[in-house]
Protein backbone atom coordinates (compact mmCIF):
# COMPACT_ATOMS: atom_id res chain seq x y z
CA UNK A 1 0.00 0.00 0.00
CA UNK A 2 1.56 3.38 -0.85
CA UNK A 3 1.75 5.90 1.59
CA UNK A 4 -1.64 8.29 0.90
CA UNK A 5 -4.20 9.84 3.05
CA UNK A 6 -7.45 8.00 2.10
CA UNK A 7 -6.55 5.12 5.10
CA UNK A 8 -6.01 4.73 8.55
CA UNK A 9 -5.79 1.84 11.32
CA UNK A 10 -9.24 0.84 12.47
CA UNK A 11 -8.81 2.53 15.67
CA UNK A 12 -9.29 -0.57 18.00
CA UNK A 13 -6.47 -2.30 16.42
CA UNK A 14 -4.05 1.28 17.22
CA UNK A 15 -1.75 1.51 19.67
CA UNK A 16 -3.00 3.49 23.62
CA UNK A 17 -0.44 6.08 25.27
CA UNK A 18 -1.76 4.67 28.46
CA UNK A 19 -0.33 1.00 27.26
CA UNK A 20 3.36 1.78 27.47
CA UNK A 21 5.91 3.34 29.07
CA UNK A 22 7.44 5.54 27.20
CA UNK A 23 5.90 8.77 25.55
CA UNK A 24 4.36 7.08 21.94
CA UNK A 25 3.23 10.03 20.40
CA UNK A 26 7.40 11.30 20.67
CA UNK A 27 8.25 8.02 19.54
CA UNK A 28 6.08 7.48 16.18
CA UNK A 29 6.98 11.54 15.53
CA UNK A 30 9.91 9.55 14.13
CA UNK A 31 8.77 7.63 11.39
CA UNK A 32 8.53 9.48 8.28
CA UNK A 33 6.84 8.83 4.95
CA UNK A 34 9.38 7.89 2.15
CA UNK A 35 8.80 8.32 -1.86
CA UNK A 36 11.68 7.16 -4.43
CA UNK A 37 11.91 7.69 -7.59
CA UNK A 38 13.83 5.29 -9.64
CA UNK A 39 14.80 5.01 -13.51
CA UNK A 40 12.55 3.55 -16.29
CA UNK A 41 16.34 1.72 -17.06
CA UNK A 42 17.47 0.35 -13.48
CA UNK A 43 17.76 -3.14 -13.20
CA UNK A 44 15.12 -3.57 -10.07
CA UNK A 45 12.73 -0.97 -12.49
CA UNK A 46 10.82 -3.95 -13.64
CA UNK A 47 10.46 -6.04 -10.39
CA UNK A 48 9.87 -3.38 -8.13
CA UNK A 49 8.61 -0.33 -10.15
CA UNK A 50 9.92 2.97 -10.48
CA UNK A 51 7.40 4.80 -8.02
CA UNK A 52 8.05 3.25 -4.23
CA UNK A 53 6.41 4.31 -1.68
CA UNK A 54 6.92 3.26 2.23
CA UNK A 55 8.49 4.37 5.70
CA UNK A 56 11.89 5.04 7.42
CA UNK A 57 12.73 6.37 10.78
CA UNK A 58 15.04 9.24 11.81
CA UNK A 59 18.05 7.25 14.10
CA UNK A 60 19.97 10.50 14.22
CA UNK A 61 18.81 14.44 14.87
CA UNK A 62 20.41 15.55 11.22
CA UNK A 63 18.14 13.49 9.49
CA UNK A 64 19.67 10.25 9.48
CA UNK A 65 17.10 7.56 7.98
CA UNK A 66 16.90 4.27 8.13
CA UNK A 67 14.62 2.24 6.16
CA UNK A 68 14.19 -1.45 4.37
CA UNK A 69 16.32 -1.09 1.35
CA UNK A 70 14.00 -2.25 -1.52
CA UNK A 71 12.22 0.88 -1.41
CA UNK A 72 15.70 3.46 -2.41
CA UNK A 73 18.06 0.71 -4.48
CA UNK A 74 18.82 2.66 -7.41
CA UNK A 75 16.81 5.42 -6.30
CA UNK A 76 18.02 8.77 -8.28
CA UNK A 77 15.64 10.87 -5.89
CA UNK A 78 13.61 10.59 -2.41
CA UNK A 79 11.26 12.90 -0.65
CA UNK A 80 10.68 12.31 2.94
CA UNK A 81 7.75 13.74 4.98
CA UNK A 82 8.17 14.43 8.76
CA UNK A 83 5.34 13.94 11.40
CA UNK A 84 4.53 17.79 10.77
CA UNK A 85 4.10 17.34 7.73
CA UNK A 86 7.17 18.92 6.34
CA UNK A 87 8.45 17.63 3.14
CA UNK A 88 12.35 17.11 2.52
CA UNK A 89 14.27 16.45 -0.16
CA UNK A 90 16.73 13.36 0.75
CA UNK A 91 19.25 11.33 -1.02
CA UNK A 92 20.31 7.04 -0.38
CA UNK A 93 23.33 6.67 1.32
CA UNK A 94 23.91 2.87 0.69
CA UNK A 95 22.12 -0.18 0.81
CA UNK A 96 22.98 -3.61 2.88
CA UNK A 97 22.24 -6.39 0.53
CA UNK A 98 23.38 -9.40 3.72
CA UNK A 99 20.80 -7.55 6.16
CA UNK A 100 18.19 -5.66 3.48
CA UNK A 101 18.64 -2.34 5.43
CA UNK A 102 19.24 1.21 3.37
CA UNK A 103 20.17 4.56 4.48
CA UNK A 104 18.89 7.93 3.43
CA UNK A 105 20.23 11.37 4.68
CA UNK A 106 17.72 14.77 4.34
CA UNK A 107 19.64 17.07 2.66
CA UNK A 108 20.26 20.51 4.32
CA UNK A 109 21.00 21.27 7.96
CA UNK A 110 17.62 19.86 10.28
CA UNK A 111 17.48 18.91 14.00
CA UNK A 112 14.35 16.25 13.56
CA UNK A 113 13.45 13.61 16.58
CA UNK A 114 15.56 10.73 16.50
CA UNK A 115 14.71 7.07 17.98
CA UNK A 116 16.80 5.31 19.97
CA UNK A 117 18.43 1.95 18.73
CA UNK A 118 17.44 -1.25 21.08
CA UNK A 119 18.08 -4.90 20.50
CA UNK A 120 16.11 -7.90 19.39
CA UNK A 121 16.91 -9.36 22.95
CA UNK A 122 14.68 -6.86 24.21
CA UNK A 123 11.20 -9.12 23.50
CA UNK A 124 10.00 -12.61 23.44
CA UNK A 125 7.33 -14.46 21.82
CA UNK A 126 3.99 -13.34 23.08
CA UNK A 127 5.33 -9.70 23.79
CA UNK A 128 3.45 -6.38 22.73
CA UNK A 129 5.31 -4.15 20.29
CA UNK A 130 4.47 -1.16 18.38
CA UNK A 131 4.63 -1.38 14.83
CA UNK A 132 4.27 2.60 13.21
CA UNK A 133 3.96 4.04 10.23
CA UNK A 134 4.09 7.50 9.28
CA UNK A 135 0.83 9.60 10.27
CA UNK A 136 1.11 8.67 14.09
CA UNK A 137 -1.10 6.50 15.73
CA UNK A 138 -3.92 6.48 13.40
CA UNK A 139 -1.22 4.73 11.05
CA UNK A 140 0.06 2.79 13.77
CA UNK A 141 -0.77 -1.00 15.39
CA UNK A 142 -0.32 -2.39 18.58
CA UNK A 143 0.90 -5.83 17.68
CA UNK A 144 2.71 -8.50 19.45
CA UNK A 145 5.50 -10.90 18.77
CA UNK A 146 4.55 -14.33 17.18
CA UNK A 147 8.20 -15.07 16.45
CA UNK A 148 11.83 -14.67 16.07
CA UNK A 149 13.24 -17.48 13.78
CA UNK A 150 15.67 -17.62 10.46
CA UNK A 151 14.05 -16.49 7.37
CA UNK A 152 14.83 -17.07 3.74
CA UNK A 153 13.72 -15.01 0.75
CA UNK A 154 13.95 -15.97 -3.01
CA UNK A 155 16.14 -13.61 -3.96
CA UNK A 156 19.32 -15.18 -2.61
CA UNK A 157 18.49 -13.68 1.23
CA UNK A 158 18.54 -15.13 4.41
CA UNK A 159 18.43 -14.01 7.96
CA UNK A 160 19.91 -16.07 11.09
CA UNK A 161 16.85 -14.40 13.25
CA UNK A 162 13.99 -12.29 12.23
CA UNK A 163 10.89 -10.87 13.41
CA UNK A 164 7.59 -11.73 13.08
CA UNK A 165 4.38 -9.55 14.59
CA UNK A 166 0.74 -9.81 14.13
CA UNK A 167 -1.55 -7.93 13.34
CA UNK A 168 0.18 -7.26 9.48
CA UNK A 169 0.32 -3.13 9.57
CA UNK A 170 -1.27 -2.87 5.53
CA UNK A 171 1.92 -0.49 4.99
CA UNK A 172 4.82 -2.55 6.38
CA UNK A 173 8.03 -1.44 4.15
CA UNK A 174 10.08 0.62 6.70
CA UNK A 175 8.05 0.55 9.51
CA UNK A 176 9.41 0.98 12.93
CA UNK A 177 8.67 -1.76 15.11
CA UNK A 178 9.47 0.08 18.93
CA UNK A 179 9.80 -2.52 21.85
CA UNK A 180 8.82 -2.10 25.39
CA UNK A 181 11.22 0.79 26.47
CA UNK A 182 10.72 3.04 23.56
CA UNK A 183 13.51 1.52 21.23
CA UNK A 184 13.81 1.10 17.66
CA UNK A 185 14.05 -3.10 17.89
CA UNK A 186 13.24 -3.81 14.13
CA UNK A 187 12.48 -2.33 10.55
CA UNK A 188 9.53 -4.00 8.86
CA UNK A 189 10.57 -5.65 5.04
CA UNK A 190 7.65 -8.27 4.38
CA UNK A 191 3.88 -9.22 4.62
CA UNK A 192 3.86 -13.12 4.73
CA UNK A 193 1.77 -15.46 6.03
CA UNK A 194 2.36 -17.93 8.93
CA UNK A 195 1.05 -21.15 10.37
CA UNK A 196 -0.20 -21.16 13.67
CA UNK A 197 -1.84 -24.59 14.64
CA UNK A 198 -3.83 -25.19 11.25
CA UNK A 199 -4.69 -21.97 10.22
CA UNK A 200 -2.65 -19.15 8.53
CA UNK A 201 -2.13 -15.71 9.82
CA UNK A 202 -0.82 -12.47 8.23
CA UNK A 203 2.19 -11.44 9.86
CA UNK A 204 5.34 -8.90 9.15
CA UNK A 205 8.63 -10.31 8.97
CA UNK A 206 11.17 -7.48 10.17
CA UNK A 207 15.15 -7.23 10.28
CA UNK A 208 16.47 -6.53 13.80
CA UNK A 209 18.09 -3.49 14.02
CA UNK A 210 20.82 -5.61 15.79
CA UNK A 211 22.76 -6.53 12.49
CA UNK A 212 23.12 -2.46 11.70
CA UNK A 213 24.87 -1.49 14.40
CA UNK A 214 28.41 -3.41 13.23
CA UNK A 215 27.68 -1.76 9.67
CA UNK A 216 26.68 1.41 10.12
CA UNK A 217 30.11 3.52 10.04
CA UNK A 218 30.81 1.46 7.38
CA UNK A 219 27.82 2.57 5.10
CA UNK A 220 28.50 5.90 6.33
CA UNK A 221 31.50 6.10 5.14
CA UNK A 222 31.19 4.08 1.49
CA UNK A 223 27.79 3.50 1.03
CA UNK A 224 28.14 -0.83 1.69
CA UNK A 225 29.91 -2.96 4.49
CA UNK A 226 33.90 -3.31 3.75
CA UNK A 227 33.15 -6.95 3.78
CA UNK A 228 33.92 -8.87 0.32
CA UNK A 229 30.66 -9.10 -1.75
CA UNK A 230 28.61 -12.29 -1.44
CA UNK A 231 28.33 -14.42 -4.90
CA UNK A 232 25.06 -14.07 -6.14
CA UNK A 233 23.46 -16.43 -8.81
CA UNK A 234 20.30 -13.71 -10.24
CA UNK A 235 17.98 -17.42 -9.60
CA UNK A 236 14.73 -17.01 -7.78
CA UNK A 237 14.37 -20.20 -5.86
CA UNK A 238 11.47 -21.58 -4.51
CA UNK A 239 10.40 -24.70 -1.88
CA UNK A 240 7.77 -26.82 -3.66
CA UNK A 241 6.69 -29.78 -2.43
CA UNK A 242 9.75 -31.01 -0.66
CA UNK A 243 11.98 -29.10 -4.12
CA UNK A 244 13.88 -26.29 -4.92
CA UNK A 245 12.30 -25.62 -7.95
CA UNK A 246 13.95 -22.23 -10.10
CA UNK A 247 11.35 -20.29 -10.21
CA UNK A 248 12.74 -17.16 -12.09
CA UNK A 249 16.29 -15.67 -13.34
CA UNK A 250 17.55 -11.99 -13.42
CA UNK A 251 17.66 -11.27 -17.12
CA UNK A 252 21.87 -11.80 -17.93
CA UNK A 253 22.11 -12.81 -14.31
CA UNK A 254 24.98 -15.30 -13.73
CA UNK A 255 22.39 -18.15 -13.63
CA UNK A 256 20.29 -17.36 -16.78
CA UNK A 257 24.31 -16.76 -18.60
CA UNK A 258 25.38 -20.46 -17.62
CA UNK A 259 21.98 -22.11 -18.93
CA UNK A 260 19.74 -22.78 -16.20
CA UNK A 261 16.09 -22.81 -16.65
CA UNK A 262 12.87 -21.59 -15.32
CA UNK A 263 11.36 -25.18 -13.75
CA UNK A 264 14.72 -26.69 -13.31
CA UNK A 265 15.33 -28.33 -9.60
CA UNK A 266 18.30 -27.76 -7.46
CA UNK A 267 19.63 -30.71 -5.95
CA UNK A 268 23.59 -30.31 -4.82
CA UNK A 269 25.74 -27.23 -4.29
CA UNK A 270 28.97 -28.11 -4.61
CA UNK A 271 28.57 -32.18 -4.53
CA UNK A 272 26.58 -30.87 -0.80
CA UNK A 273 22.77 -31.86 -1.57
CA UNK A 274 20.67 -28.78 -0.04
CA UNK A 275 16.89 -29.31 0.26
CA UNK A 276 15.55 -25.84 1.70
CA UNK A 277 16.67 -22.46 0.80
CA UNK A 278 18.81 -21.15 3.60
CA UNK A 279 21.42 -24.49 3.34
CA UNK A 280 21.13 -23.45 -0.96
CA UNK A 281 22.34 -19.74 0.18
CA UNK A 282 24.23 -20.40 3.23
CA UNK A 283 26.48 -23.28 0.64
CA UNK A 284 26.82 -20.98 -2.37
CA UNK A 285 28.25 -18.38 -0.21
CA UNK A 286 30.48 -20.67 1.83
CA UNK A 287 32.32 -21.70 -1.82
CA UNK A 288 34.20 -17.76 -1.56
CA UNK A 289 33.33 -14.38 -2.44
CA UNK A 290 31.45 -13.11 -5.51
CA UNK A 291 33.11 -14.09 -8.80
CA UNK A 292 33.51 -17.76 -7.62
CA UNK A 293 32.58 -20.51 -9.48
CA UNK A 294 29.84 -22.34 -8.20
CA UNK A 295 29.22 -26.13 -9.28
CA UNK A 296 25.58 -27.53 -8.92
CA UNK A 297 23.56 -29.94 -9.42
CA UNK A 298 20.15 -29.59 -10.97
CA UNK A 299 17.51 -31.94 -12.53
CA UNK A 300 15.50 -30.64 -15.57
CA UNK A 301 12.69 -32.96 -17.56
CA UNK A 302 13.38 -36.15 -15.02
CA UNK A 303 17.81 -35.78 -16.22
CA UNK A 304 20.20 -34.81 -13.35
CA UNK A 305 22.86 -32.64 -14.82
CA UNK A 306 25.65 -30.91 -13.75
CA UNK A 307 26.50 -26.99 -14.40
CA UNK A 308 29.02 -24.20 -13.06
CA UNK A 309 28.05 -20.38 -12.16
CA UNK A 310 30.26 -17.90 -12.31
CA UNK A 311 28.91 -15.81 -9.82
CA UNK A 312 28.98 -12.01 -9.67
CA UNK A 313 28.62 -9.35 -7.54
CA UNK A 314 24.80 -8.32 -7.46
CA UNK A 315 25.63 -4.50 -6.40
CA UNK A 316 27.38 -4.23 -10.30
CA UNK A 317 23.92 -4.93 -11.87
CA UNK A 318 22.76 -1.69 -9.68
CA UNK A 319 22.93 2.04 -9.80
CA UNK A 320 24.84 2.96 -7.29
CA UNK A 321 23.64 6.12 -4.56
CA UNK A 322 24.98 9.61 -5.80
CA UNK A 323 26.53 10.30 -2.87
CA UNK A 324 26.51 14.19 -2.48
């Protein structure tokens, strides 16, 4: 859902003052709305569109914001709006492809509220959060935790722990989940469903703002972590009835170069057979940095056959931030 006025929280699902601790309405004064622009000829143009629209939250007074990265990669220009309704012109810093997080900066001297960083430790299963979105509490939900587990996304992504709330806030990308003292514990990323007993719920899966903290100077400072690029394949990989089954390929992506096919299964990394997504991931990457070779195993038509990848870097298919 983009970021417009026509909606709001039904207002027994929002989040009470009188429920927490800390001062809310301060704390949700620092989410802001985020739009990016992106080019017609940027590699994510097609997947993700050239108009996004979502949330980010001031971590610093100068107008430091963080937000899930999707919504700036290749971004050529960003408007924020503040809880006042002020709109800024900002630009993206960098973006963490390991952890999904990117930064934007307003641009001009500002002194806007900042929130705190906390830590995932901070909650448990069962525990109330706040999950806001620009627009205060009327865009806001009072949600609770319904886990904290590894997660693993199609497009080559997995995280050792994530977060997982319910209610689903209808406008999750960048949304700040704030624990129990006030803190900024979480970013939100996804709306995906989960099985509790035999029913499905909606839930958001968020990225603890734990795994910024030992990258933050780092994007600061060169827009990405100094850490060596992971290899990256450009093939969307689904779980399908007990297969990885490819279920897509990044047009001249390393994967779609070397041969494979939409449909084909994956059944060895490496001579290592890998049945779930985070083991396919967590084994590519283990073989070296990007540009390694990968060798796998696949199995098209009912024939098991055997192919190398020469991986790449998946930042040199991007525009990279103008940094100003």
């Amino acid at each position: 859902m983009s970021d417009n006025t026509d909606w709001e929280i039904p207002e027994e699902a929002r989040p009470l003052p009188s429920d927490y601790r800390f001062d809310l309405d301060q704390a949700l004064s620092s989410v802001v709305a985020l739009r990016a622009r992106i080019p017609e000829d940027a590699f994510t143009a097609s997947i993700l569109g050239t108009e996004r629209g979502g949330n980010g939250v001031i971590i610093r007074e100068d107008g430091l914001i963080l937000t899930i990265g999707y919504l700036i990669t290749e971004a050529e220009t960003v408007w924020v709006t503040t809880a006042g309704g002020k709109a800024l012109q900002a630009y993206p810093i960098g973006y963490d492809q390991s952890t999904g997080f990117g930064l934007v900066q307003v641009l001009g001297r500002v002194k806007l509220p900042a929130l705190p960083l906390g830590s995932l430790a901070e909650v448990k299963i069962g525990d109330d959060v706040v999950v806001g979105g620009h627009g205060g509490r009327k865009r806001s939900l009072a949600a609770r935790v319904t886990g904290k587990r590894e997660f693993a996304g199609y497009w080559e992504y997995v995280l050792d722990e994530a977060l997982f709330t319910a209610p689903a806030h209808p406008n999750w990308g960048g949304t700040a989940v704030i624990g129990p003292t006030g803190k900024l514990i979480a970013v939100g990323s996804l709306h995906v469903q989960e099985r509790q007993g035999k029913s499905q719920i909606d839930v958001n899966m968020s990225v603890p703002i734990d795994l910024l903290k030992p990258i933050l100077d780092e994007i600061l400072r060169q827009g990405r972590p100094i850490a060596p690029a992971r290899p990256w394949l450009g093939m969307y990989t689904m779980e399908a009835e007990g297969h990885l089954v490819v279920a897509g390929l990044a047009g001249g992506g390393p994967a779609a170069r070397a041969g494979v096919k939409i449909g084909d299964l994956v059944l060895a990394v490496a001579g290592e057979p890998v049945k779930n997504l985070a083991p396919l991931f967590r084994r590519v990457w283990a073989l070296g940095p990007a540009g390694v070779e990968v060798p796998m195993t696949l199995s098209r038509d009912g024939k098991t056959m055997e192919t190398k990848i020469r991986s790449a870097n998946r930042s040199d298919f991007l525009k990279a931030p103008r940094l100003h």
